[in-house]
C-alpha atoms as a PDB file:
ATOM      1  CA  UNK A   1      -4.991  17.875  18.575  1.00  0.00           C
ATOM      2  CA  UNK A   2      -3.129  14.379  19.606  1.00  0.00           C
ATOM      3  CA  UNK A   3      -6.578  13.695  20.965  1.00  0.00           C
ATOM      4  CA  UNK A   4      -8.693  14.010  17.853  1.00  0.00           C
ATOM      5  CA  UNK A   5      -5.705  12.484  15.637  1.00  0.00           C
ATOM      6  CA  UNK A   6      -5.556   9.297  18.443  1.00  0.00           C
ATOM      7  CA  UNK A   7      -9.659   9.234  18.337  1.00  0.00           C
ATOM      8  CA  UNK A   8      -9.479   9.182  14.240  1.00  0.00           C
ATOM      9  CA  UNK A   9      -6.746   6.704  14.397  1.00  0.00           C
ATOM     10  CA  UNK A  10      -8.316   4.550  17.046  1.00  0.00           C
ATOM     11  CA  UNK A  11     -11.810   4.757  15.007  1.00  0.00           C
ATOM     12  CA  UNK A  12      -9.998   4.329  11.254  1.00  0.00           C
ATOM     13  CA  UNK A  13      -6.876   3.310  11.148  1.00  0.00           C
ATOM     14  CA  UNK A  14      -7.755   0.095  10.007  1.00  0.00           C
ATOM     15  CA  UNK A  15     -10.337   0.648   7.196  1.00  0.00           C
ATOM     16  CA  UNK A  16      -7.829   3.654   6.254  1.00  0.00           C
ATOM     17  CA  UNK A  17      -5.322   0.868   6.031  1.00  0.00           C
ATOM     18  CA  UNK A  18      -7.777  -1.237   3.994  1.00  0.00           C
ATOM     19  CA  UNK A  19      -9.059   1.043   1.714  1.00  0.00           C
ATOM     20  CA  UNK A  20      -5.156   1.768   0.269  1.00  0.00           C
ATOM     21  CA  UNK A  21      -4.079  -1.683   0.197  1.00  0.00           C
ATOM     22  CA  UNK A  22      -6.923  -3.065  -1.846  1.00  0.00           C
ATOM     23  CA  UNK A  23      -5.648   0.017  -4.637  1.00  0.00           C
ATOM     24  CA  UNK A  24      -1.619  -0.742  -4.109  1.00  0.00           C
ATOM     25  CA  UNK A  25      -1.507  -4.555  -3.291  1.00  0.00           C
ATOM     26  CA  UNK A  26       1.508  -4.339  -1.514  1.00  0.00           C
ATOM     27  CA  UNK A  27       1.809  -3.764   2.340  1.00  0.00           C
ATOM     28  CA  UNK A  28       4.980  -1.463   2.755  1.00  0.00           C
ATOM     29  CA  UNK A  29       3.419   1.173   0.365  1.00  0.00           C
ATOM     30  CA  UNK A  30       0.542   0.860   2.114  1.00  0.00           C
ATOM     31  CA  UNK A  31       2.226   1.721   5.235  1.00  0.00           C
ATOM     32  CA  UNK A  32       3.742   4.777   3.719  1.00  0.00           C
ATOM     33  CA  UNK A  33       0.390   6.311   2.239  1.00  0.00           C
ATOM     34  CA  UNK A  34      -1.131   5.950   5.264  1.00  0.00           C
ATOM     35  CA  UNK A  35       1.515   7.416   6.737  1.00  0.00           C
ATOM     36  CA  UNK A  36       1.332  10.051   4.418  1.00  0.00           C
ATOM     37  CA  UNK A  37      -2.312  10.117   4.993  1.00  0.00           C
ATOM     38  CA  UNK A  38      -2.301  11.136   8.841  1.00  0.00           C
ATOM     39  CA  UNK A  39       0.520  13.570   7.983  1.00  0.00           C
ATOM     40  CA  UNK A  40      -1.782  15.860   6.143  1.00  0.00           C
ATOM     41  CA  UNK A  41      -4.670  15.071   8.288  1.00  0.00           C
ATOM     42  CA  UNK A  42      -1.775  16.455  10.869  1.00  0.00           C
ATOM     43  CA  UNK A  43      -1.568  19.917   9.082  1.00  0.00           C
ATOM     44  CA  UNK A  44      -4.734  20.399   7.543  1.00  0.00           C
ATOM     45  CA  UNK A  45      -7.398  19.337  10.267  1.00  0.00           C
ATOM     46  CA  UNK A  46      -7.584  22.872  11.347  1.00  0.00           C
ATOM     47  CA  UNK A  47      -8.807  23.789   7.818  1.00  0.00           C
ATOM     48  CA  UNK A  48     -11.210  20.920   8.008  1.00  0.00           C
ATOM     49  CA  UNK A  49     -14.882  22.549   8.107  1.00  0.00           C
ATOM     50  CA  UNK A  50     -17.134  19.527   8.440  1.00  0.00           C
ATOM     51  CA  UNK A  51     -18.953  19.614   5.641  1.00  0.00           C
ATOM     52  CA  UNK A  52     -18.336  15.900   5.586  1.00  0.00           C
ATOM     53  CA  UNK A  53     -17.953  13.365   8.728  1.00  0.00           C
ATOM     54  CA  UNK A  54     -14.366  13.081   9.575  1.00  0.00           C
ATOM     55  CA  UNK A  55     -14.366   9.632   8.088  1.00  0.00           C
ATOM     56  CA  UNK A  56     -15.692  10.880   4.088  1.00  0.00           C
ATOM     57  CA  UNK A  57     -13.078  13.362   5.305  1.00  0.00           C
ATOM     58  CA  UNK A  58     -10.279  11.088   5.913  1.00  0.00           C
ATOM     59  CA  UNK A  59     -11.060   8.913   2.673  1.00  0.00           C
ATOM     60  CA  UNK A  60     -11.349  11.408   0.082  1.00  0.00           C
ATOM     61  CA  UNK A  61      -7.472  12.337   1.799  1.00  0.00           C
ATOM     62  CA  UNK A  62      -6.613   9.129   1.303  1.00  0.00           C
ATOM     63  CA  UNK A  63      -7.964   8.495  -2.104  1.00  0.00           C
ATOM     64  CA  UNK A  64      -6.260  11.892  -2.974  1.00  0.00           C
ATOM     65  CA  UNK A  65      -2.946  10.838  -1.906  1.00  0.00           C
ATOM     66  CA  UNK A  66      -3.121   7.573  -3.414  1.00  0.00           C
ATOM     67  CA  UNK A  67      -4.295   9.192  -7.226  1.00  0.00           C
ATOM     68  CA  UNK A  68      -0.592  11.156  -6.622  1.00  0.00           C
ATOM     69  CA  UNK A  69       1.049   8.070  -5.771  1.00  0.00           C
ATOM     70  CA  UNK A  70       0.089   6.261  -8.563  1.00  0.00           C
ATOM     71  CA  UNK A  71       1.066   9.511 -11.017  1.00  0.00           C
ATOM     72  CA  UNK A  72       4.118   9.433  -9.551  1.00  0.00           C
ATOM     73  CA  UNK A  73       4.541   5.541 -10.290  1.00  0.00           C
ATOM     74  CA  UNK A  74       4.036   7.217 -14.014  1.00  0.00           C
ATOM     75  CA  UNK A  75       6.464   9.330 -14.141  1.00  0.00           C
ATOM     76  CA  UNK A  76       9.365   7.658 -12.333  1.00  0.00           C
ATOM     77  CA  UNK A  77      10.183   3.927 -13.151  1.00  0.00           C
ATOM     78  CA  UNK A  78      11.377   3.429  -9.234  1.00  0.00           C
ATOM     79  CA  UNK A  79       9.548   4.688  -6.509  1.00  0.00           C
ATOM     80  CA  UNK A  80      11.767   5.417  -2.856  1.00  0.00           C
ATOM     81  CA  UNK A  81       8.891   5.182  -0.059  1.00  0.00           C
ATOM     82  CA  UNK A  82       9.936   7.824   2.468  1.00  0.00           C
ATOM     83  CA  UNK A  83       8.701   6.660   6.004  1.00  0.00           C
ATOM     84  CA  UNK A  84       7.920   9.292   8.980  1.00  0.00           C
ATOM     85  CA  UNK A  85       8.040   9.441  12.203  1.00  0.00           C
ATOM     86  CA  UNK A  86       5.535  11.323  14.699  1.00  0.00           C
ATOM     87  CA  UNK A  87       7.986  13.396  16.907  1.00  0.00           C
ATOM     88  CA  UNK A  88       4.977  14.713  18.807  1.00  0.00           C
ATOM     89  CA  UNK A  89       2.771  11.594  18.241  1.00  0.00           C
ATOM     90  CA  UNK A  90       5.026   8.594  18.849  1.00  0.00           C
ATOM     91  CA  UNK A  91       7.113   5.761  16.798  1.00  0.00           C
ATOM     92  CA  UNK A  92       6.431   4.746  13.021  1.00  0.00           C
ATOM     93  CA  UNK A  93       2.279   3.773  13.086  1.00  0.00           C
ATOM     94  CA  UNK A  94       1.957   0.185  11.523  1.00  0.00           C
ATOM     95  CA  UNK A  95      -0.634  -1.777  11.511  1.00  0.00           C
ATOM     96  CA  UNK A  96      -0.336  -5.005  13.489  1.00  0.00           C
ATOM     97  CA  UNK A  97      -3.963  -6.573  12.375  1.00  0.00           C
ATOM     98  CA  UNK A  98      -4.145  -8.942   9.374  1.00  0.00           C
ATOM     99  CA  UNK A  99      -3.948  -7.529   5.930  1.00  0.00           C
ATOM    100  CA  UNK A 100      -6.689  -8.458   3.625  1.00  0.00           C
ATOM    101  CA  UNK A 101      -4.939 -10.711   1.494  1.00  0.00           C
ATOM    102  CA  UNK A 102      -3.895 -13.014   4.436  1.00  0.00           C
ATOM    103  CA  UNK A 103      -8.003 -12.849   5.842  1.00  0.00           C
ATOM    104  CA  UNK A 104      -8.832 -13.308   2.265  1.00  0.00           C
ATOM    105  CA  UNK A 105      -6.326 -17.029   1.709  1.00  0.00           C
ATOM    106  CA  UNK A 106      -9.104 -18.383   4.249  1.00  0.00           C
ATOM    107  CA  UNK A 107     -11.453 -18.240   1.942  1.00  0.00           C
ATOM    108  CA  UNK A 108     -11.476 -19.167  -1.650  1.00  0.00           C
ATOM    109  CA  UNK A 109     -14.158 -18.061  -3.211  1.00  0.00           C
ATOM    110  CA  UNK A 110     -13.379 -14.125  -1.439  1.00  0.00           C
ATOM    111  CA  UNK A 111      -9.935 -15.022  -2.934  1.00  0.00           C
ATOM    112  CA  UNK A 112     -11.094 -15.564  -6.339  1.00  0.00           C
ATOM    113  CA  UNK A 113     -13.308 -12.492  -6.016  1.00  0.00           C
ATOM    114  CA  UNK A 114     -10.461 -10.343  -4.936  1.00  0.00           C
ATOM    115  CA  UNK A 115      -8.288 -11.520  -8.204  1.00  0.00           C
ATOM    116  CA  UNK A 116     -11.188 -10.298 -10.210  1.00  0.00           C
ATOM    117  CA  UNK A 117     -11.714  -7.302  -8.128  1.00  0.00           C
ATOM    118  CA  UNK A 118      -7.927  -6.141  -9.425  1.00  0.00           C
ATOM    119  CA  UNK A 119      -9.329  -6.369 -12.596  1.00  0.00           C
ATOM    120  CA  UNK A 120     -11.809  -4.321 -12.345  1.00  0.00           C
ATOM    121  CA  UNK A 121     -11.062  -0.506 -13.915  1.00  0.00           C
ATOM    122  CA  UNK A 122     -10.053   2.153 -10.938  1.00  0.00           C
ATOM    123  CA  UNK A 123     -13.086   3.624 -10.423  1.00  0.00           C
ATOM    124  CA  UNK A 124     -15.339   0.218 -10.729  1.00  0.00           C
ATOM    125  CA  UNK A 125     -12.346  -0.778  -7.439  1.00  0.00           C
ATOM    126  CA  UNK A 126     -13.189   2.549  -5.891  1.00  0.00           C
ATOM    127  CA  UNK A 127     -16.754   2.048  -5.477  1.00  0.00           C
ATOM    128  CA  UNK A 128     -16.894  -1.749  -4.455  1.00  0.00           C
ATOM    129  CA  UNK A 129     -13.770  -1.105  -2.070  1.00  0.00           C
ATOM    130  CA  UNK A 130     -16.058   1.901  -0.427  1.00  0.00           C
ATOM    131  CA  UNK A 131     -19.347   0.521  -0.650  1.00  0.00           C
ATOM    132  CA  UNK A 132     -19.118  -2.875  -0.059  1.00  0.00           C
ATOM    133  CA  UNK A 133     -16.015  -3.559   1.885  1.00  0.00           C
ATOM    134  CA  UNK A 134     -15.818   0.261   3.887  1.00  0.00           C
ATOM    135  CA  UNK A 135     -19.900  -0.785   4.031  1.00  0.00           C
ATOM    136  CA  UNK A 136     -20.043   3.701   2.911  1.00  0.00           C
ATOM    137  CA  UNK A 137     -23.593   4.893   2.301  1.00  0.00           C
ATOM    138  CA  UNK A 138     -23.848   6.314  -1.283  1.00  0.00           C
ATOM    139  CA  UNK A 139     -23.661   9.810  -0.363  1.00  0.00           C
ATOM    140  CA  UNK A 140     -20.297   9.171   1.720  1.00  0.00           C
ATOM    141  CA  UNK A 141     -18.878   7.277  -1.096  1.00  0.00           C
ATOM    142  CA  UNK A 142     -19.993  10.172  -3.305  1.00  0.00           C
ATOM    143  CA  UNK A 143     -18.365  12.806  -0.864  1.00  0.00           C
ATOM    144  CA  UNK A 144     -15.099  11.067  -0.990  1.00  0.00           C
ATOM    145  CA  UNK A 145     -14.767  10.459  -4.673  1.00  0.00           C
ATOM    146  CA  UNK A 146     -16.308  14.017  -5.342  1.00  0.00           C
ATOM    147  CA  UNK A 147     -18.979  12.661  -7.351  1.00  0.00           C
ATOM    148  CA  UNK A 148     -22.617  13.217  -7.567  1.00  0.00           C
ATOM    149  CA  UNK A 149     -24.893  10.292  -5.964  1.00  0.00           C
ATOM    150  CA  UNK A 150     -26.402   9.403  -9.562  1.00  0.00           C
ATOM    151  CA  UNK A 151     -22.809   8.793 -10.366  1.00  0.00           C
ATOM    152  CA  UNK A 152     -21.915   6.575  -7.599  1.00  0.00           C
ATOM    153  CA  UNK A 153     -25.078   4.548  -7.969  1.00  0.00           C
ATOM    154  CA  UNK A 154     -24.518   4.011 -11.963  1.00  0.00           C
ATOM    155  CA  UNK A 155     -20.545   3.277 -11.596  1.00  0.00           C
ATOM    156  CA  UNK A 156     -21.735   0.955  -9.078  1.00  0.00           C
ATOM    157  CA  UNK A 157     -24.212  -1.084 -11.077  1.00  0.00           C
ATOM    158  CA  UNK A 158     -21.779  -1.011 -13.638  1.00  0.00           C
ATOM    159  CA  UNK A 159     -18.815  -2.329 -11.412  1.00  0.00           C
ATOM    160  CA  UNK A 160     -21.436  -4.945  -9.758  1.00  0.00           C
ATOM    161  CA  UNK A 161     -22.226  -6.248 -13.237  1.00  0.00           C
ATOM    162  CA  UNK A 162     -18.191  -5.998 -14.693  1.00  0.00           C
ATOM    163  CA  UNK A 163     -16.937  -7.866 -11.082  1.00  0.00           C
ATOM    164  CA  UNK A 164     -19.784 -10.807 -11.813  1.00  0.00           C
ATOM    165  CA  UNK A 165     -18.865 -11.033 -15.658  1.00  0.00           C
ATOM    166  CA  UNK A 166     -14.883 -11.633 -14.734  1.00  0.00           C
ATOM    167  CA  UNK A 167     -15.666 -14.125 -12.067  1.00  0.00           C
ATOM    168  CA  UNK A 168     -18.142 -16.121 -13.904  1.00  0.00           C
ATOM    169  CA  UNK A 169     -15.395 -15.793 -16.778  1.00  0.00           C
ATOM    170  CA  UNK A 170     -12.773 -16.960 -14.012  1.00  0.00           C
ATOM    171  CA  UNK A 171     -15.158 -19.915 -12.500  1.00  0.00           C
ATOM    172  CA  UNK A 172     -15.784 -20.700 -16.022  1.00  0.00           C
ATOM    173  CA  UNK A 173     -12.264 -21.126 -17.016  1.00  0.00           C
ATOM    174  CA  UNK A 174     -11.079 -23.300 -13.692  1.00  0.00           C
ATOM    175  CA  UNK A 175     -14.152 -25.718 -14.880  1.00  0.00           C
ATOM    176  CA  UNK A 176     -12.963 -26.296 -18.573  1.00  0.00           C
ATOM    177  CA  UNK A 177      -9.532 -27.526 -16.980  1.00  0.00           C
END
């Protein structure tokens, strides 16, 4: 087992890592889904049955995980992040690579389109986080948001078209200043 969970960390730790932050915007929590993440990949992988590739797999864990977290933001008005360690597996995982919002202060214009992107509704995020940032094929991004493909391919047209309204609004608005 600590060689499929180091070959699934080494191979997607860091889109894992991605994928959350661009839904929580804030680094620590991001550290503790993921955390939370590779804990139930931990005690379920010998339930997992491959229907999926390990990474649709991993992502619709993930997405799952972060769904609870934000219920839970709902119902209490402070959240305590638990952290864990890996007795078996080592120290506290954290990601030592550049989160996207520093990659993203390089570049302006992917700035501006991240702003927008946050307001964009959940599932519009969903689909242009996994499509176009995880670079998913439809049916993977259907298979982790348990979705047909029809469904993925209309949310996304939709998103595509909501994303380019609020930046045009957004590029419109810095021009009349």
């Amino acid at each position: 087992m600590k060689n499929i969970f180091q070959e699934l960390y080494e191979e997607y730790h860091q889109d894992l890592f991605q994928f959350i932050f661009y839904m929580v915007k804030d680094q620590a929590t991001t550290e503790d889904l993921v955390q939370e993440v590779y804990i139930k990949v931990l005690k379920s992988y010998d339930s997992f049955a491959g229907k999926s590739s390990q990474k649709t797999w991993l992502f619709s864990i993930a997405r799952h995980i972060t769904i609870d977290y934000f219920r839970k933001q709902g119902t209490r008005k402070k959240h305590t992040a638990e952290r864990y360690e890996f007795e078996e597996y080592g120290q506290y995982i954290q990601d030592q690579s550049p989160i996207p919002e520093e990659v993203a202060v390089k570049n302006e214009s992917v700035q501006q389109m991240y702003r927008c992107l946050d307001l964009c509704s959940e599932n519009h995020k969903l689909v242009i986080v996994l499509r176009y940032i995880q670079e998913m094929s439809i049916k993977e991004t259907a298979n982790v948001l348990g979705w047909s493909e029809s469904k993925v391919k209309t949310t996304q047209h939709r998103a595509l078209k909501h994303l380019r309204d609020i930046m045009e609004q957004a590029k419109e608005g810095v021009e009349d200043e």
